[in-house]
PDB file of N, CA and C in Angstrom:
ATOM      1  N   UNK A   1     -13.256  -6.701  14.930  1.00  0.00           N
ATOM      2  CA  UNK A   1     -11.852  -6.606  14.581  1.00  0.00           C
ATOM      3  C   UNK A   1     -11.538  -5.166  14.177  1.00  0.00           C
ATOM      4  N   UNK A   2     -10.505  -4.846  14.690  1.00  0.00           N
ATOM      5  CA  UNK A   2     -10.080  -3.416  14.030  1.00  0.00           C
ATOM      6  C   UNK A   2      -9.801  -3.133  12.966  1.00  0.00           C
ATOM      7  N   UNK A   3     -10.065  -2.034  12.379  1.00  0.00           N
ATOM      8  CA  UNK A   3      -9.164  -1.744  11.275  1.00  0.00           C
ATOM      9  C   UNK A   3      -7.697  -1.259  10.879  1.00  0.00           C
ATOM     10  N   UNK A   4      -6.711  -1.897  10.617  1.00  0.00           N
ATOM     11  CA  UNK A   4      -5.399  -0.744  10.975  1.00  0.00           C
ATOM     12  C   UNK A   4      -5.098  -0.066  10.239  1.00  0.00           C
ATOM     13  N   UNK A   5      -5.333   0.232   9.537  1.00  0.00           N
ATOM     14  CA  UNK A   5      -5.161   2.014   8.633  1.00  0.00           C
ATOM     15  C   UNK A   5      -6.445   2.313   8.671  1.00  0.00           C
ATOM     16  N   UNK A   6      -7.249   3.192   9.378  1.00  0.00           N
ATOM     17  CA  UNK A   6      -8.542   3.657   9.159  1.00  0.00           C
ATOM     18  C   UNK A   6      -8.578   5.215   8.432  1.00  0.00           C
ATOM     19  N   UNK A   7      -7.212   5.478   8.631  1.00  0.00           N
ATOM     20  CA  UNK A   7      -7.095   6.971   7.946  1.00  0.00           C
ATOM     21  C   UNK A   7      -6.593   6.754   6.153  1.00  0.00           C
ATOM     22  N   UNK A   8      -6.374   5.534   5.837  1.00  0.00           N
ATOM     23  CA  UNK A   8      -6.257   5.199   4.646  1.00  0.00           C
ATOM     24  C   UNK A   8      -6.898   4.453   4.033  1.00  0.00           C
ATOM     25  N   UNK A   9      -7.536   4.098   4.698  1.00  0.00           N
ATOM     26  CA  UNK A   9      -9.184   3.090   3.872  1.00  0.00           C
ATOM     27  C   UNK A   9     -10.059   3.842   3.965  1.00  0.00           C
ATOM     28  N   UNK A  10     -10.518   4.038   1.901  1.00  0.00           N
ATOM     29  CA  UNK A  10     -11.815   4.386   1.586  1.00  0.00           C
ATOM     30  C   UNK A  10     -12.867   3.800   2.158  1.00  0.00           C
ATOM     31  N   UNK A  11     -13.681   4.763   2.273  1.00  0.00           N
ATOM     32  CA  UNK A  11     -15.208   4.401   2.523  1.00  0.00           C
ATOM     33  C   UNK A  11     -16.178   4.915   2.205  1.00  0.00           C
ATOM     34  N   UNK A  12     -16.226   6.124   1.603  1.00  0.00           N
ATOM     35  CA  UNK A  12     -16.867   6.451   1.152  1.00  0.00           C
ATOM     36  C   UNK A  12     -16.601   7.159  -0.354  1.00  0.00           C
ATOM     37  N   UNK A  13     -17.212   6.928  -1.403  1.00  0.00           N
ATOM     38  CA  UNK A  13     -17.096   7.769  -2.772  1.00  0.00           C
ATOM     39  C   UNK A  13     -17.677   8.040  -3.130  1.00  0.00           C
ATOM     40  N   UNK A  14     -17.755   8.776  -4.953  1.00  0.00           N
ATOM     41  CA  UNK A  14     -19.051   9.080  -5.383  1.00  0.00           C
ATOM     42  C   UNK A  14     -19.108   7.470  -6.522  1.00  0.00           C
ATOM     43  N   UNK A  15     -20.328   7.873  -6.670  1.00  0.00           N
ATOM     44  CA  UNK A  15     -20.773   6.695  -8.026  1.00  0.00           C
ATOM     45  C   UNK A  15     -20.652   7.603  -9.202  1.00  0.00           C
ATOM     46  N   UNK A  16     -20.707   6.292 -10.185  1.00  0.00           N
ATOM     47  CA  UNK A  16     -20.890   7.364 -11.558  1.00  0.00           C
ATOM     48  C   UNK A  16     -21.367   7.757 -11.704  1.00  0.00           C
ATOM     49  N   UNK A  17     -21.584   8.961 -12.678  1.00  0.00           N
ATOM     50  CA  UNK A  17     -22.496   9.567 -12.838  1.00  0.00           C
ATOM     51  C   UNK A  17     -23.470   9.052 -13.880  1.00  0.00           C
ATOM     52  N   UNK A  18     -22.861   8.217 -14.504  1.00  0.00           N
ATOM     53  CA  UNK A  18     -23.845   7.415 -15.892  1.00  0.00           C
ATOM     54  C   UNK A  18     -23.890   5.914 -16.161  1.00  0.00           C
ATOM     55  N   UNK A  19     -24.704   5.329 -16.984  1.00  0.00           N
ATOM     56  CA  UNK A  19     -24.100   4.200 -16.805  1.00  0.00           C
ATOM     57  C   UNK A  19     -24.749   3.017 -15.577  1.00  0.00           C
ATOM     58  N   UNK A  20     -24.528   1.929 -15.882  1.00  0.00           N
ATOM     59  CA  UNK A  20     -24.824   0.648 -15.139  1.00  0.00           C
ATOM     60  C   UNK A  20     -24.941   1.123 -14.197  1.00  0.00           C
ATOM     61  N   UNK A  21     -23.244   1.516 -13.173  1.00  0.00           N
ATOM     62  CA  UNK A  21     -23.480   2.023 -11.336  1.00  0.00           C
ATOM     63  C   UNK A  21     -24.159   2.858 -11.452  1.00  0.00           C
ATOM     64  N   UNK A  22     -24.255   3.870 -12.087  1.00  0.00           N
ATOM     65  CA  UNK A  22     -25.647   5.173 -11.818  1.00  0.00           C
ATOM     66  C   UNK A  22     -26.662   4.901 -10.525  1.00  0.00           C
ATOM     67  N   UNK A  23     -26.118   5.314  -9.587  1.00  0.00           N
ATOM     68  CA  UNK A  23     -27.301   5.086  -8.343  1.00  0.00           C
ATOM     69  C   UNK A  23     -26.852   3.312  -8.097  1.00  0.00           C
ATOM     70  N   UNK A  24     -26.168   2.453  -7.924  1.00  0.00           N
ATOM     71  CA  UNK A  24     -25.666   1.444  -7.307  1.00  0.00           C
ATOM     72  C   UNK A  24     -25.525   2.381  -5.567  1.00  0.00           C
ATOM     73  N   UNK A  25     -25.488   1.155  -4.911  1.00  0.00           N
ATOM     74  CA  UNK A  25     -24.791   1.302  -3.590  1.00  0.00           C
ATOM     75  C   UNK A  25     -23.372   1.134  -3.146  1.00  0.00           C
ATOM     76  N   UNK A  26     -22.908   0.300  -4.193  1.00  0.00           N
ATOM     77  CA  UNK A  26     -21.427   0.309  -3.893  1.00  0.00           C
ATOM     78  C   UNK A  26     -20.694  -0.583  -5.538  1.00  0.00           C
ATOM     79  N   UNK A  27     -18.983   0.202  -5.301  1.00  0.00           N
ATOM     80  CA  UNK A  27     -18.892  -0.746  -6.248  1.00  0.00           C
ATOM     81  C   UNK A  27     -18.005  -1.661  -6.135  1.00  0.00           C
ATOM     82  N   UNK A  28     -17.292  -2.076  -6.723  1.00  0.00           N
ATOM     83  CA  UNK A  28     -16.918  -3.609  -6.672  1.00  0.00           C
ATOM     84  C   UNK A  28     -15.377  -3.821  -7.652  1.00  0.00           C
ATOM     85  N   UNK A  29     -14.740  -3.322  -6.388  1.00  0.00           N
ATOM     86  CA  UNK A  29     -12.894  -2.734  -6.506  1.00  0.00           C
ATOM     87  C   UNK A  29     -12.407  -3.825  -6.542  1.00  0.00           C
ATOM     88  N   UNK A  30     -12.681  -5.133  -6.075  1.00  0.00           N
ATOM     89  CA  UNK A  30     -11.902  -6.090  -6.343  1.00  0.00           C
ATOM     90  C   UNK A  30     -11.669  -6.573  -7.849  1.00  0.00           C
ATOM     91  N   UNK A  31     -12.880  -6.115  -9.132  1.00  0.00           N
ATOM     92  CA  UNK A  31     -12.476  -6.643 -10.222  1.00  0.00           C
ATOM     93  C   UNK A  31     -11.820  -5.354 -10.692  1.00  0.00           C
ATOM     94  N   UNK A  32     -11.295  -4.429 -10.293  1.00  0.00           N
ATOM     95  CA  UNK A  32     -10.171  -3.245 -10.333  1.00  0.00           C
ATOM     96  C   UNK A  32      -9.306  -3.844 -10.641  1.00  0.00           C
ATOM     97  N   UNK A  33      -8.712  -4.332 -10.076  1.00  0.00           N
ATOM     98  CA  UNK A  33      -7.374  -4.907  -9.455  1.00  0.00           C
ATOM     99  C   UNK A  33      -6.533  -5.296 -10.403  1.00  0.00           C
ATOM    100  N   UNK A  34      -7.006  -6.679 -10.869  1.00  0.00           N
ATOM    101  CA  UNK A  34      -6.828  -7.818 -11.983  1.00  0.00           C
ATOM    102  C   UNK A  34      -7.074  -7.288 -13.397  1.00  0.00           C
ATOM    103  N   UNK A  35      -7.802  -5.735 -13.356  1.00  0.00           N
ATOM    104  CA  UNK A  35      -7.942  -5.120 -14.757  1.00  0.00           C
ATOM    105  C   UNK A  35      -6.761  -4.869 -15.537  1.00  0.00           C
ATOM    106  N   UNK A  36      -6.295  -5.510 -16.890  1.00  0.00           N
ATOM    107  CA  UNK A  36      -5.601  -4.283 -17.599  1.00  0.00           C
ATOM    108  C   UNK A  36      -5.232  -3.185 -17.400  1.00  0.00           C
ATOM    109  N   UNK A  37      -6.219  -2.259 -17.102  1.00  0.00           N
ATOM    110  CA  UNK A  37      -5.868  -0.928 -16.998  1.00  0.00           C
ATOM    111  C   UNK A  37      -6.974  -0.654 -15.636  1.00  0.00           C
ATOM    112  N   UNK A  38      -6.575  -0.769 -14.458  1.00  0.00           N
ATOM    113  CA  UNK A  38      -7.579  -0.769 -13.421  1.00  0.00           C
ATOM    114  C   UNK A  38      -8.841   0.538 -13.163  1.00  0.00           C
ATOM    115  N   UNK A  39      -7.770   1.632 -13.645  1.00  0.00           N
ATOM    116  CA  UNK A  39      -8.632   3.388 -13.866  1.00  0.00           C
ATOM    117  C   UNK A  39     -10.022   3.044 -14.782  1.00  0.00           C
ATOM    118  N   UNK A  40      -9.410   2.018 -15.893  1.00  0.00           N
ATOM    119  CA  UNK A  40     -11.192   2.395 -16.908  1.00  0.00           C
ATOM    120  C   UNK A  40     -12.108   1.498 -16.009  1.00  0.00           C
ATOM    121  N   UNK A  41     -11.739   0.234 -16.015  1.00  0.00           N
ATOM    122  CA  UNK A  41     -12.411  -0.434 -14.798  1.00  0.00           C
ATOM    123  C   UNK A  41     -13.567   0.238 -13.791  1.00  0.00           C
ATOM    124  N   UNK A  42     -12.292   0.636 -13.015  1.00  0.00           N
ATOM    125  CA  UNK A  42     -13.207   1.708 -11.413  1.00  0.00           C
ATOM    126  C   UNK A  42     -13.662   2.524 -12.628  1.00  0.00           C
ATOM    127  N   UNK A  43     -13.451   3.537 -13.884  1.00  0.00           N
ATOM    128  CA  UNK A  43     -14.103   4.698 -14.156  1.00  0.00           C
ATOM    129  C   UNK A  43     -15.917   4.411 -14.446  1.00  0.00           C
ATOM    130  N   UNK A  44     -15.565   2.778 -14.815  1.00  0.00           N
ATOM    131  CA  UNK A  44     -17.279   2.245 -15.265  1.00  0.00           C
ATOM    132  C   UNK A  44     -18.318   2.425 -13.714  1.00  0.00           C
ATOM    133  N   UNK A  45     -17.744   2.181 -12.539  1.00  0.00           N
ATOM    134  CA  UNK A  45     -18.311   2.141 -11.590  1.00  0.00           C
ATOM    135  C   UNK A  45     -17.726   3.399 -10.853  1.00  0.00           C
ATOM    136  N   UNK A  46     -17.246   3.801 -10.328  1.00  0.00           N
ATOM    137  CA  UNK A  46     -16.887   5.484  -9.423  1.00  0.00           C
ATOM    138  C   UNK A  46     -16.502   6.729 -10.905  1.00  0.00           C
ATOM    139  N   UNK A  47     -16.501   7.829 -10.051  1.00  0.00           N
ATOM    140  CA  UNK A  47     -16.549   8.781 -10.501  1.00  0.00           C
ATOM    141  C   UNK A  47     -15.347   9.091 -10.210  1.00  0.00           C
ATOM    142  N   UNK A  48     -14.354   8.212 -11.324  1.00  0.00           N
ATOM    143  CA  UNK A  48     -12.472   8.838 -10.063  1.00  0.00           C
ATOM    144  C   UNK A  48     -12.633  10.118 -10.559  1.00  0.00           C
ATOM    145  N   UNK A  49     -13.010  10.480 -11.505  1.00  0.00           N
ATOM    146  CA  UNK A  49     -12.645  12.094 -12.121  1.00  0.00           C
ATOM    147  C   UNK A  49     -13.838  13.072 -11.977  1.00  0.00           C
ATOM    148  N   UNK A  50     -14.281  12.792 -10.903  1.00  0.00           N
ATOM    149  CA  UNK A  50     -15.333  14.091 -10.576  1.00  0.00           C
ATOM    150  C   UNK A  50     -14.863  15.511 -10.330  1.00  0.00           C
ATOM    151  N   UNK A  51     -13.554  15.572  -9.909  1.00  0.00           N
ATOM    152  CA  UNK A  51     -12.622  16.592  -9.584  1.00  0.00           C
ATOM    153  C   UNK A  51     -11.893  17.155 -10.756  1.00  0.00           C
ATOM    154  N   UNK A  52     -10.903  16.199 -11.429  1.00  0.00           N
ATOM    155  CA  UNK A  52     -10.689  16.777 -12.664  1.00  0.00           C
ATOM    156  C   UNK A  52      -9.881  15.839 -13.469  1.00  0.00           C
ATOM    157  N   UNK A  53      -9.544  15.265 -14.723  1.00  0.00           N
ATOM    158  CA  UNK A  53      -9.047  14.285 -15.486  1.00  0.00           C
ATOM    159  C   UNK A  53      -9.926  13.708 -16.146  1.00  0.00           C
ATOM    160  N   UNK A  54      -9.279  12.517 -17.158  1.00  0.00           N
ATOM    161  CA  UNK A  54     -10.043  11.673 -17.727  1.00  0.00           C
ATOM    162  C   UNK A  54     -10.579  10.403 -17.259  1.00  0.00           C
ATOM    163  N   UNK A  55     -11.927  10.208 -17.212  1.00  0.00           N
ATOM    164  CA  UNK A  55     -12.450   8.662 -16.404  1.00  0.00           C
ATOM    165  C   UNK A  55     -11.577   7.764 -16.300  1.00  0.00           C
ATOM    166  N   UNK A  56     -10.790   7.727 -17.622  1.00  0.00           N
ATOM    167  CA  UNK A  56      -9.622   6.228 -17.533  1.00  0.00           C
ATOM    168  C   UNK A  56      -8.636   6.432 -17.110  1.00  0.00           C
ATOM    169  N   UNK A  57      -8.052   7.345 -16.394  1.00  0.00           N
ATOM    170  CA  UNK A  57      -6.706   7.387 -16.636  1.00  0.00           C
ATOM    171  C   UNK A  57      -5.733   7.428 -15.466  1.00  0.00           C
ATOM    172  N   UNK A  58      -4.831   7.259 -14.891  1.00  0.00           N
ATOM    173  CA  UNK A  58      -4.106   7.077 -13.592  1.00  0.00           C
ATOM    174  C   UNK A  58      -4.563   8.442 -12.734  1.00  0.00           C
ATOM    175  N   UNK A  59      -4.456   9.566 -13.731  1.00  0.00           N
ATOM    176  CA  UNK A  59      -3.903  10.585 -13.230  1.00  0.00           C
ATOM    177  C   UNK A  59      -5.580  11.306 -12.700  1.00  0.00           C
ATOM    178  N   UNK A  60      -6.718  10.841 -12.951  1.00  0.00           N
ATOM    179  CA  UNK A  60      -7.923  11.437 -12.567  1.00  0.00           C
ATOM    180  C   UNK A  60      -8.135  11.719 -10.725  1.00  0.00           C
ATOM    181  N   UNK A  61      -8.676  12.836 -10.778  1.00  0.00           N
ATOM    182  CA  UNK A  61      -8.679  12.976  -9.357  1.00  0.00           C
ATOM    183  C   UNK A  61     -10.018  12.715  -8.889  1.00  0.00           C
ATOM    184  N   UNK A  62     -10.843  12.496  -7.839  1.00  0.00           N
ATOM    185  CA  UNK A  62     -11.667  12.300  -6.761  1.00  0.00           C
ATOM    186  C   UNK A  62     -11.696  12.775  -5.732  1.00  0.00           C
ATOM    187  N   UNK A  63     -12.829  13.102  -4.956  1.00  0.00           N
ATOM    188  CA  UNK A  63     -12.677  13.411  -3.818  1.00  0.00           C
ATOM    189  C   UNK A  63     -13.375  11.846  -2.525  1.00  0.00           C
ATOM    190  N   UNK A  64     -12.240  11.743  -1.984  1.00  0.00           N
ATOM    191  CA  UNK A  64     -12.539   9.993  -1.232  1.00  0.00           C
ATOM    192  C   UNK A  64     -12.735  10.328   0.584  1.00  0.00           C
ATOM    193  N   UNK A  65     -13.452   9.604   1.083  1.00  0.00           N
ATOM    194  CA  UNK A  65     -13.699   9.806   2.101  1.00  0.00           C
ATOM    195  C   UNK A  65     -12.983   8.163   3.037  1.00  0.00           C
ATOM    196  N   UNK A  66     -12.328   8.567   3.762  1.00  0.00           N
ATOM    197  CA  UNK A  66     -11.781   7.609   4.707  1.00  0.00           C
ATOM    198  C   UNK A  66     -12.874   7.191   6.288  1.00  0.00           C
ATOM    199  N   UNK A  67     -12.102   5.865   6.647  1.00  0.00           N
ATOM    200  CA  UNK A  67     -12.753   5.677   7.327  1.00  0.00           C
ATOM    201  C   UNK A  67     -12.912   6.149   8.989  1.00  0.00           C
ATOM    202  N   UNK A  68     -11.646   7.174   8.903  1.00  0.00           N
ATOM    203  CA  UNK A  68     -11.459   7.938   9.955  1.00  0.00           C
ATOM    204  C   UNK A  68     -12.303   9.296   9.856  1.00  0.00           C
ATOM    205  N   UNK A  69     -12.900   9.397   9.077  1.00  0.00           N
ATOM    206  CA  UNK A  69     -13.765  10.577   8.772  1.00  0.00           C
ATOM    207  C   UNK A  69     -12.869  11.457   8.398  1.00  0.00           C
ATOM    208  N   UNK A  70     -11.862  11.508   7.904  1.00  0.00           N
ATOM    209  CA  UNK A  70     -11.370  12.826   6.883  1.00  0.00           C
ATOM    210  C   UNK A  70     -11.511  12.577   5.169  1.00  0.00           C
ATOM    211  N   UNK A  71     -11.913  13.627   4.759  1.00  0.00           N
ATOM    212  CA  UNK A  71     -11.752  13.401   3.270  1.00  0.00           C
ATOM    213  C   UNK A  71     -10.646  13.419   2.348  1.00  0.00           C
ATOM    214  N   UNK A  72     -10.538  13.267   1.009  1.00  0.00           N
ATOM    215  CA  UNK A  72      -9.365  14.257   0.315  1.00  0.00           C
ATOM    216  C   UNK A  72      -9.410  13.855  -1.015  1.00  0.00           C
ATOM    217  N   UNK A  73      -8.844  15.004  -1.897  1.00  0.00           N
ATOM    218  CA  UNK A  73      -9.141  14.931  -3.187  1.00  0.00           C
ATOM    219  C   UNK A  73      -8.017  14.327  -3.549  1.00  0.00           C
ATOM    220  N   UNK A  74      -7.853  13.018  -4.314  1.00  0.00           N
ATOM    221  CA  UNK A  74      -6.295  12.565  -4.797  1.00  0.00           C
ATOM    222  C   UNK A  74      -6.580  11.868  -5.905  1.00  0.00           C
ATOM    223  N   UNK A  75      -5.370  11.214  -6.434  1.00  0.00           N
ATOM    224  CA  UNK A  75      -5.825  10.764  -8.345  1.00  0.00           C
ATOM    225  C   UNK A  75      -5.778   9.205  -7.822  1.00  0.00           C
ATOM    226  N   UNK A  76      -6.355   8.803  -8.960  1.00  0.00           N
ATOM    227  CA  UNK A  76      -6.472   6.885  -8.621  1.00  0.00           C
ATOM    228  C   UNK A  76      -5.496   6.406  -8.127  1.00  0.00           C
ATOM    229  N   UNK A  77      -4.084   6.814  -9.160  1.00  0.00           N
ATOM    230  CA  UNK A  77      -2.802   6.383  -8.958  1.00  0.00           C
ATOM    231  C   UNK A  77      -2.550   6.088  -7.433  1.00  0.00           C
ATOM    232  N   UNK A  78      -2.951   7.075  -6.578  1.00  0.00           N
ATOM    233  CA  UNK A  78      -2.622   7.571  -4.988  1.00  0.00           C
ATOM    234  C   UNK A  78      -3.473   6.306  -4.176  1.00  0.00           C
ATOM    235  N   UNK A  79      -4.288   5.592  -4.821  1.00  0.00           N
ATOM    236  CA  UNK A  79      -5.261   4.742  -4.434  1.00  0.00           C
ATOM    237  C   UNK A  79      -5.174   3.285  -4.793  1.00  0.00           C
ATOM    238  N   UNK A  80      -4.687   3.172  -5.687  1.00  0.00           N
ATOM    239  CA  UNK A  80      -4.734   1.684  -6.206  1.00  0.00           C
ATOM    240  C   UNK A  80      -3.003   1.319  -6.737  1.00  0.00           C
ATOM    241  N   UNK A  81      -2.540   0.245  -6.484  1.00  0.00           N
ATOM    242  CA  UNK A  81      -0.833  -0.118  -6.983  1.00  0.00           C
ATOM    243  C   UNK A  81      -1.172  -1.702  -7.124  1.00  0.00           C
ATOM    244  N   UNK A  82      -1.619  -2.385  -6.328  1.00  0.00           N
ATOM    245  CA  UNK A  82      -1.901  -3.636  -6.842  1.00  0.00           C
ATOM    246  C   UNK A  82      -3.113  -4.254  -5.428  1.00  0.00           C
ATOM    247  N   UNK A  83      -3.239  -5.674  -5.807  1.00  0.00           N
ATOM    248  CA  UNK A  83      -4.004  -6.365  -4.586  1.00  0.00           C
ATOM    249  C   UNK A  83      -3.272  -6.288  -3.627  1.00  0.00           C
ATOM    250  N   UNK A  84      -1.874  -6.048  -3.293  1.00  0.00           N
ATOM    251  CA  UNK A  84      -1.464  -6.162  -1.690  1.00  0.00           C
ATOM    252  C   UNK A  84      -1.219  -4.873  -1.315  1.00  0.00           C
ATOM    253  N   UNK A  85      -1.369  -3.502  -2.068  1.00  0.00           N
ATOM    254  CA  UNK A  85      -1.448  -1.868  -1.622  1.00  0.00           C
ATOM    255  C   UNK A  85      -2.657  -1.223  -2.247  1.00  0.00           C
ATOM    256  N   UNK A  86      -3.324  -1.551  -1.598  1.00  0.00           N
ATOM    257  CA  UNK A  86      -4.597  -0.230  -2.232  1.00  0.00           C
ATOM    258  C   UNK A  86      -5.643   0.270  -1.501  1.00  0.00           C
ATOM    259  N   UNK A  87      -5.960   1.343  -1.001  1.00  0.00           N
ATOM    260  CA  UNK A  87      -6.827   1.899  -0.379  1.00  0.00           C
ATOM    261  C   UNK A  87      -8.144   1.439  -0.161  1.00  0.00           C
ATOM    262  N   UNK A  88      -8.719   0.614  -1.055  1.00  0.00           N
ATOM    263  CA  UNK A  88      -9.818   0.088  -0.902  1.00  0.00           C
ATOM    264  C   UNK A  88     -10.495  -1.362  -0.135  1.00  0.00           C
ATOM    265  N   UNK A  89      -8.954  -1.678   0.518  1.00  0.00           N
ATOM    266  CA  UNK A  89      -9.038  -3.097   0.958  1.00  0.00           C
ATOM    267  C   UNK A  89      -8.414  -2.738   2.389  1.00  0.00           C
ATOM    268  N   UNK A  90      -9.213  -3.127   3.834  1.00  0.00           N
ATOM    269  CA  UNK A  90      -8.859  -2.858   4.688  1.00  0.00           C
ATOM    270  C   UNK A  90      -7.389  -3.426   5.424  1.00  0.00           C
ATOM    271  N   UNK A  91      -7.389  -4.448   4.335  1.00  0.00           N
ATOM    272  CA  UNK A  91      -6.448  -5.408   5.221  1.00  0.00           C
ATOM    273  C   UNK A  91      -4.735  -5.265   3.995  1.00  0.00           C
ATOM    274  N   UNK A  92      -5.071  -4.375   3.637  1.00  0.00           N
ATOM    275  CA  UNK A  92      -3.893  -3.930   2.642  1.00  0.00           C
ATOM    276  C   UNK A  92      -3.757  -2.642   2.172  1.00  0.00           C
ATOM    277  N   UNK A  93      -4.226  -1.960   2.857  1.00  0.00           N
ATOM    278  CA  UNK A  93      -3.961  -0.231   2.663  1.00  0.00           C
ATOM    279  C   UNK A  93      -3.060   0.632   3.363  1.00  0.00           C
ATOM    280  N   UNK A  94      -2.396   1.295   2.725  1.00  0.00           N
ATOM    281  CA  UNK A  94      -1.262   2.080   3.219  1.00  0.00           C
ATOM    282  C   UNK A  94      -0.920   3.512   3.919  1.00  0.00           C
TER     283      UNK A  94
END
């Protein structure tokens, strides 16, 4: 099956740098979603702020790799809005 946004679905990130994911293989965006505050969430498992910001916070940036093979550095906010818009889900990314 295809993917239809392949230039907007993540696929590749970094992990945390500390912590439980430390060296995981992947993490696990669906309990993102349904979080309170979805940024501290993903911050326990990805590295949204490897680029620059605070682990928790909307505004942290990353550098994310799509599945079209281009990269780009953008903040969570740019990535996650709810379960039916978010970059991390092939079948709902924008």
């Amino acid at each position: 099956e295809r993917i239809p946004q392949p230039a907007s679905t993540v696929h590749f990130l970094i992990m945390a740098y500390e912590g439980e994911f430390a060296g995981a293989d992947h993490p696990h965006a669906e309990e993102w979603i349904d979080a309170p505050l979805p940024p501290s969430v993903a911050g326990q498992q990805v590295q949204i702020n490897a680029v620059s910001g605070l682990i928790d916070r909307w505004e942290a940036r990353s550098n994310w790799g799509y599945l079209d093979g281009h990269a780009e550095t953008v903040s969570f906010s740019n990535l996650m809005e709810n379960v039916y818009r978010n970059r991390f889900d092939p079948r709902v990314a924008y």
